[in-house]
PDB file of N, CA and C in Angstrom:
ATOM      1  N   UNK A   1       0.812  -1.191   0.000  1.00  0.00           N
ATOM      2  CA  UNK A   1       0.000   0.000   0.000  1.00  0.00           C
ATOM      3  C   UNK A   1       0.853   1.252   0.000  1.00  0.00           C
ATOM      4  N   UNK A   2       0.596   2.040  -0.022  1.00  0.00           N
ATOM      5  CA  UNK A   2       1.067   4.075   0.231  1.00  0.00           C
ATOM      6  C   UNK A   2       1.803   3.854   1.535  1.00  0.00           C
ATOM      7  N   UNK A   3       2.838   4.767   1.817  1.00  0.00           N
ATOM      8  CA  UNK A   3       3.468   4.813   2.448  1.00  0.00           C
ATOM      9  C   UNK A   3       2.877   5.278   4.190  1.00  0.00           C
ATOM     10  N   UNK A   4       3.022   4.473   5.045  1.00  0.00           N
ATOM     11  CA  UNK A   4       2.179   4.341   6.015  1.00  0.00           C
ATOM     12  C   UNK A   4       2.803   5.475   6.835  1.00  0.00           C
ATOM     13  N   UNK A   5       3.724   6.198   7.286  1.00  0.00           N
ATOM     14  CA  UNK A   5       4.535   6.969   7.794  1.00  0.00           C
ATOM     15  C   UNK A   5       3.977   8.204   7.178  1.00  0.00           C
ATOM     16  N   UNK A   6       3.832   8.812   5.895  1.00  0.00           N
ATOM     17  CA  UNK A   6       3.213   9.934   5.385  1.00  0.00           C
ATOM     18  C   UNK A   6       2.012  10.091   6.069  1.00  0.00           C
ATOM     19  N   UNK A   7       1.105   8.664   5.757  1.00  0.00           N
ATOM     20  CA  UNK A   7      -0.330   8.847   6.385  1.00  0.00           C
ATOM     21  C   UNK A   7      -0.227   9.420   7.775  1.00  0.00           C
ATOM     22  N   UNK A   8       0.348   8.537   9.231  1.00  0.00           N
ATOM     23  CA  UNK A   8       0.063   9.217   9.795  1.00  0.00           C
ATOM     24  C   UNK A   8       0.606  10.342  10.351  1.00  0.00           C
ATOM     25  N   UNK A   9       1.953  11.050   9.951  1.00  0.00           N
ATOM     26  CA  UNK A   9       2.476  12.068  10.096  1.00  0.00           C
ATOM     27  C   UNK A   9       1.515  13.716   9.488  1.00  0.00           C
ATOM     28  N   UNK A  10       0.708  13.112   8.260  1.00  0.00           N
ATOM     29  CA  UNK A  10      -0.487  14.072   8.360  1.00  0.00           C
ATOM     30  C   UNK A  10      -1.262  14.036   8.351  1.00  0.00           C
ATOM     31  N   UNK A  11      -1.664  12.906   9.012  1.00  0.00           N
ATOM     32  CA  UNK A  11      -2.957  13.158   9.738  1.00  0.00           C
ATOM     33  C   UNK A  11      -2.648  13.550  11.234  1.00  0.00           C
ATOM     34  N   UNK A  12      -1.665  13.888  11.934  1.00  0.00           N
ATOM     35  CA  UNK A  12      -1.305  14.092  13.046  1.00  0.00           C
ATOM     36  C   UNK A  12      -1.331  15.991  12.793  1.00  0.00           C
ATOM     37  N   UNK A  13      -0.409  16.171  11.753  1.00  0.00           N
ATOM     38  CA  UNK A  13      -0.283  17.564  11.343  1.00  0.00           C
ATOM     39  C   UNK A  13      -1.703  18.028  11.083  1.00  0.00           C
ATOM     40  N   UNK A  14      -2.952  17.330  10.369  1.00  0.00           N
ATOM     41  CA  UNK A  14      -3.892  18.038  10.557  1.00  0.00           C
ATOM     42  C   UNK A  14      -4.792  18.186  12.239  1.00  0.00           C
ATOM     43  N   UNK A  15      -4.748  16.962  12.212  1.00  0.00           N
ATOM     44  CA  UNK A  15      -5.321  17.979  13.938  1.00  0.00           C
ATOM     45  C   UNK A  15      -4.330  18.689  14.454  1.00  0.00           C
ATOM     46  N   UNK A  16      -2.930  18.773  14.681  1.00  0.00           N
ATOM     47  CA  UNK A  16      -2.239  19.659  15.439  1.00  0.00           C
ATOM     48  C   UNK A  16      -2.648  21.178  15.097  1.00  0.00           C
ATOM     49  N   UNK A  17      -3.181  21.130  13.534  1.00  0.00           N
ATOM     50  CA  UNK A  17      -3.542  22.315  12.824  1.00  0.00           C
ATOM     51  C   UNK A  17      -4.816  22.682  13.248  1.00  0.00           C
ATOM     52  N   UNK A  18      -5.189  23.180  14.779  1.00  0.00           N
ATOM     53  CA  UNK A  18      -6.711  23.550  15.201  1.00  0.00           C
ATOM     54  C   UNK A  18      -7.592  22.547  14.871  1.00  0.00           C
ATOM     55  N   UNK A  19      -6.964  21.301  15.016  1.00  0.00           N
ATOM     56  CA  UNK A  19      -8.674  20.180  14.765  1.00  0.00           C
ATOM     57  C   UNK A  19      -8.691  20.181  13.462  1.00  0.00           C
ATOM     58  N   UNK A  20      -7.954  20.197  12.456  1.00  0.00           N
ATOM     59  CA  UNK A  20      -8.692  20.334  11.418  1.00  0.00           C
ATOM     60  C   UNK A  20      -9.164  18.900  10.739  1.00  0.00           C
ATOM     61  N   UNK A  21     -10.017  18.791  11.396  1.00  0.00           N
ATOM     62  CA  UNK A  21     -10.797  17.272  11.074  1.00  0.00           C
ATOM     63  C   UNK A  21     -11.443  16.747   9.751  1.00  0.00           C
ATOM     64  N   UNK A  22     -11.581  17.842   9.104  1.00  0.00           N
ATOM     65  CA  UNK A  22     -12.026  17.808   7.614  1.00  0.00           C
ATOM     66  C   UNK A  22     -11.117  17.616   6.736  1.00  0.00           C
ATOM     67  N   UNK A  23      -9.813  18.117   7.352  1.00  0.00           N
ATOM     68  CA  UNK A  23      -8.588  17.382   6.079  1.00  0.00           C
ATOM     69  C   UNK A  23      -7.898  16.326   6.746  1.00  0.00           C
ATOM     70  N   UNK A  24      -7.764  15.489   7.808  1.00  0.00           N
ATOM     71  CA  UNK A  24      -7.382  14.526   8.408  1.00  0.00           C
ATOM     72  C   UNK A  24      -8.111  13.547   7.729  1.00  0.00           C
ATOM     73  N   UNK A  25      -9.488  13.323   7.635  1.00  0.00           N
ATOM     74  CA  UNK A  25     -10.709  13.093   7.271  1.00  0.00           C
ATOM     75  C   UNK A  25     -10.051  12.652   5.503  1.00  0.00           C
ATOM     76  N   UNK A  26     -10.011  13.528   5.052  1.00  0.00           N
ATOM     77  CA  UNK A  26      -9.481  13.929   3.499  1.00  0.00           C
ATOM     78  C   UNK A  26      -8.220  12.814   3.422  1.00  0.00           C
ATOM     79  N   UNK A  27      -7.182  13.479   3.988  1.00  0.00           N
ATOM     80  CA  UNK A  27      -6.104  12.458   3.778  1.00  0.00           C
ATOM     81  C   UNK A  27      -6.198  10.915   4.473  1.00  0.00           C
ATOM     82  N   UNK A  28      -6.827  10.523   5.144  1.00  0.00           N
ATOM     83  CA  UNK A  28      -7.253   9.222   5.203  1.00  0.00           C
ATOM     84  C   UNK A  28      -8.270   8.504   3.885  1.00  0.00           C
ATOM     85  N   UNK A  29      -8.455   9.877   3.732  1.00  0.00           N
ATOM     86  CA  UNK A  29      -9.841   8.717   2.776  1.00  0.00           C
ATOM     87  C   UNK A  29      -8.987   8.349   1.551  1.00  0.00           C
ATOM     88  N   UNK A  30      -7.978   9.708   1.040  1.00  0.00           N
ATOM     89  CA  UNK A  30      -6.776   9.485   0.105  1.00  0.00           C
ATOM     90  C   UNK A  30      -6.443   8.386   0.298  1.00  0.00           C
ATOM     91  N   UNK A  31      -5.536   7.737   0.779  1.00  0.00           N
ATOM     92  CA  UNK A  31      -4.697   6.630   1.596  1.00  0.00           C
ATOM     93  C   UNK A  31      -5.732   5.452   0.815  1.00  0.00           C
ATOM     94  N   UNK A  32      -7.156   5.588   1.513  1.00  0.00           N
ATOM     95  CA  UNK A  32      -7.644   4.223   0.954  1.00  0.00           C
ATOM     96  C   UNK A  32      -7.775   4.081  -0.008  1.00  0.00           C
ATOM     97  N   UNK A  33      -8.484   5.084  -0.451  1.00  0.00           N
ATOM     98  CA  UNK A  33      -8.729   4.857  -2.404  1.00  0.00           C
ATOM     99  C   UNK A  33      -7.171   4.424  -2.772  1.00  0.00           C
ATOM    100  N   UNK A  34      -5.621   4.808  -2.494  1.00  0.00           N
ATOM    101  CA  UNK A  34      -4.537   4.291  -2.725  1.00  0.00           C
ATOM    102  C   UNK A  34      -4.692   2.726  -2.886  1.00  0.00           C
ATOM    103  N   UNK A  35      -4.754   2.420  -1.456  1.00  0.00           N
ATOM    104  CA  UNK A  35      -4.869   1.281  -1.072  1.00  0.00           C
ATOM    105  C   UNK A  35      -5.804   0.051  -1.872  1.00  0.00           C
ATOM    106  N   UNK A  36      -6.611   1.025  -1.975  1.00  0.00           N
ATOM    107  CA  UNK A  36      -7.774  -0.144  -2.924  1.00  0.00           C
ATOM    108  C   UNK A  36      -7.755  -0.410  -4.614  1.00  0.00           C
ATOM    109  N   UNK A  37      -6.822   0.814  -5.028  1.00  0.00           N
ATOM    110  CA  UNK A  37      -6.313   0.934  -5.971  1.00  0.00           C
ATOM    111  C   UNK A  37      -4.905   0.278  -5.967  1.00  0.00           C
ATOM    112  N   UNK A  38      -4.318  -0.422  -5.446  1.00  0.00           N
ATOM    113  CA  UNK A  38      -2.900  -1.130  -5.536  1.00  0.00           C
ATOM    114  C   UNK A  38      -1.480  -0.177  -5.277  1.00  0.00           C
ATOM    115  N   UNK A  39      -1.742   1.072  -5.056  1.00  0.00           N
ATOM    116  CA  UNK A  39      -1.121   1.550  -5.104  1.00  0.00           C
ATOM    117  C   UNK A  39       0.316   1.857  -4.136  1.00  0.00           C
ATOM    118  N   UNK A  40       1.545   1.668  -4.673  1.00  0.00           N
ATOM    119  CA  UNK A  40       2.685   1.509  -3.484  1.00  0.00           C
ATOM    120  C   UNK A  40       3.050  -0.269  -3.248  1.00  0.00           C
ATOM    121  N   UNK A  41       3.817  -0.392  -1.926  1.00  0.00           N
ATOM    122  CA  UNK A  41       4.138  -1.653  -2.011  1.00  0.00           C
ATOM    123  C   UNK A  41       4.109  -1.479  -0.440  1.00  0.00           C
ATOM    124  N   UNK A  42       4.172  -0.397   0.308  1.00  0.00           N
ATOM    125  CA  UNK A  42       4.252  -0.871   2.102  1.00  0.00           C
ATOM    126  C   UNK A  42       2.954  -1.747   2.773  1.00  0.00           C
ATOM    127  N   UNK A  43       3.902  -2.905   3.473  1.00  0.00           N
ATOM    128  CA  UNK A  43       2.744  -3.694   3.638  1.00  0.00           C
ATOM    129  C   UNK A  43       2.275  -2.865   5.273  1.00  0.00           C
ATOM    130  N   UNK A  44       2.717  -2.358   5.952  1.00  0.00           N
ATOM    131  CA  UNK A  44       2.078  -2.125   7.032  1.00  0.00           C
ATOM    132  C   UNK A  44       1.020  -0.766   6.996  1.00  0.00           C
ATOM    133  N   UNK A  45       0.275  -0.553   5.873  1.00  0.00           N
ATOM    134  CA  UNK A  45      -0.503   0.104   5.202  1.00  0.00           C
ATOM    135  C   UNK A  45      -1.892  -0.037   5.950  1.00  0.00           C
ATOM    136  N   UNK A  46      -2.440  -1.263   5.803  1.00  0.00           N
ATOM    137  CA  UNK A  46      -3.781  -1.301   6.593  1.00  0.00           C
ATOM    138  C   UNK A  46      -3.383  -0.993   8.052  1.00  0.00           C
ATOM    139  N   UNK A  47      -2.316  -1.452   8.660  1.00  0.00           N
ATOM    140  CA  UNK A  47      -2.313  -1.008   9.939  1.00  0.00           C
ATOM    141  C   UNK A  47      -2.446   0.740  10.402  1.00  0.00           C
ATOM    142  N   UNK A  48      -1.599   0.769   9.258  1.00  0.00           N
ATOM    143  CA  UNK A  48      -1.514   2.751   9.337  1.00  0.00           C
ATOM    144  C   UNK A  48      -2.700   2.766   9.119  1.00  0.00           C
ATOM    145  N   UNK A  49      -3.636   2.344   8.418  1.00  0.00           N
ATOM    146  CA  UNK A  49      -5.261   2.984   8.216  1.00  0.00           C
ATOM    147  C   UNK A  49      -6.185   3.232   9.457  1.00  0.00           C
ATOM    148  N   UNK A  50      -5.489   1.708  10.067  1.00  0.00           N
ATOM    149  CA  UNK A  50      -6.787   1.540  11.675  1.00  0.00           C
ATOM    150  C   UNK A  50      -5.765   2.378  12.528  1.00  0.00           C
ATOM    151  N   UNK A  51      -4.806   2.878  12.377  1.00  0.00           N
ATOM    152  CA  UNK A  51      -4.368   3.639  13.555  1.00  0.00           C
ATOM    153  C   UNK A  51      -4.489   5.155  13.292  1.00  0.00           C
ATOM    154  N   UNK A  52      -4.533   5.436  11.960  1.00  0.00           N
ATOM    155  CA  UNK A  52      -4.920   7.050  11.833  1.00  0.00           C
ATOM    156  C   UNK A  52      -6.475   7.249  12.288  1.00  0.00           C
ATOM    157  N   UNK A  53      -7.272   6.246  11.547  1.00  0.00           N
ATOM    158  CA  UNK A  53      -8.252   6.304  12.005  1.00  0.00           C
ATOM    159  C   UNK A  53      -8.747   6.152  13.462  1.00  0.00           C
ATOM    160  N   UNK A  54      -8.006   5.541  14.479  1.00  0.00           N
ATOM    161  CA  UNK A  54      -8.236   5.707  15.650  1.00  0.00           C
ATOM    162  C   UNK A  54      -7.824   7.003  15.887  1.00  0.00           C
ATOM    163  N   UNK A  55      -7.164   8.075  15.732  1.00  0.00           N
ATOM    164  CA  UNK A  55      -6.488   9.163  15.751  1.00  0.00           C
ATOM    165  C   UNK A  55      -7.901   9.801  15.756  1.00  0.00           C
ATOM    166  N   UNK A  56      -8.619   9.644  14.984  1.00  0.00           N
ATOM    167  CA  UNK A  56     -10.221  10.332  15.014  1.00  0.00           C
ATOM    168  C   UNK A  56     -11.054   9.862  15.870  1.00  0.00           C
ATOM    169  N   UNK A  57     -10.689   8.771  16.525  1.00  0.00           N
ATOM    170  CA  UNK A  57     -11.800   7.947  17.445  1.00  0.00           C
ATOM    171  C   UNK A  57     -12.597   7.156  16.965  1.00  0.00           C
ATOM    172  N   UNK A  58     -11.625   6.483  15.876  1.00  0.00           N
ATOM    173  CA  UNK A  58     -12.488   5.490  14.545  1.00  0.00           C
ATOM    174  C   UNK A  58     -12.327   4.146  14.873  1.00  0.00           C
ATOM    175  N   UNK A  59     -12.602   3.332  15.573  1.00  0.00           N
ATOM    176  CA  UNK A  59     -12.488   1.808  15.714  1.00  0.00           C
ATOM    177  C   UNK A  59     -12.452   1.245  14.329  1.00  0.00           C
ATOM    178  N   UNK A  60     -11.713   0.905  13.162  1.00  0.00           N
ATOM    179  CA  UNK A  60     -12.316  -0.143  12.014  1.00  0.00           C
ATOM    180  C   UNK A  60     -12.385  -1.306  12.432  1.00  0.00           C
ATOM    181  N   UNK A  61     -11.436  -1.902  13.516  1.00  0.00           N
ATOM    182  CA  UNK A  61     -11.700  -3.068  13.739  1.00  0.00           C
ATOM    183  C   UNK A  61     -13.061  -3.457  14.089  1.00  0.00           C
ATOM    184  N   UNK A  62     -13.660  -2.511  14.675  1.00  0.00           N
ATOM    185  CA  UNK A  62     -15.294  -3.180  15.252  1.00  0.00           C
ATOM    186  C   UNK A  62     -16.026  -2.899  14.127  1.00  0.00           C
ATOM    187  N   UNK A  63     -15.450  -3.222  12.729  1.00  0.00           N
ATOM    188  CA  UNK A  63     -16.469  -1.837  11.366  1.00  0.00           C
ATOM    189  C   UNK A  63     -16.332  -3.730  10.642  1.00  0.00           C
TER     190      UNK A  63
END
């Protein structure tokens, strides 16, 4: 998958940026369409997904 280190380094930078939850939001959803699209080769990719997304208070595991 996309490089899992980008993901959550901004999605960290967007909330540090006043909450900004609408582009955290944004660049996660990026990431997946990556992901679902083949895109990249890092395998610890889905993990970066459920952990940015916990970053929002997103359980995927219970999804």
């Amino acid at each position: 998958g996309p490089d899992s280190e980008t993901l959550l380094s901004q999605v960290r930078e967007a909330i540090d940026d006043d909450l900004n939850l609408p582009k955290a939001c944004e660049i996660i959803d990026d990431f997946a369409v990556k992901m679902i699209e083949g895109s990249g080769n890092d395998s610890d990719a889905k993990t970066a997904l459920t952990k940015a997304a916990e970053l929002l208070g997103v359980d995927l595991n219970s999804v």
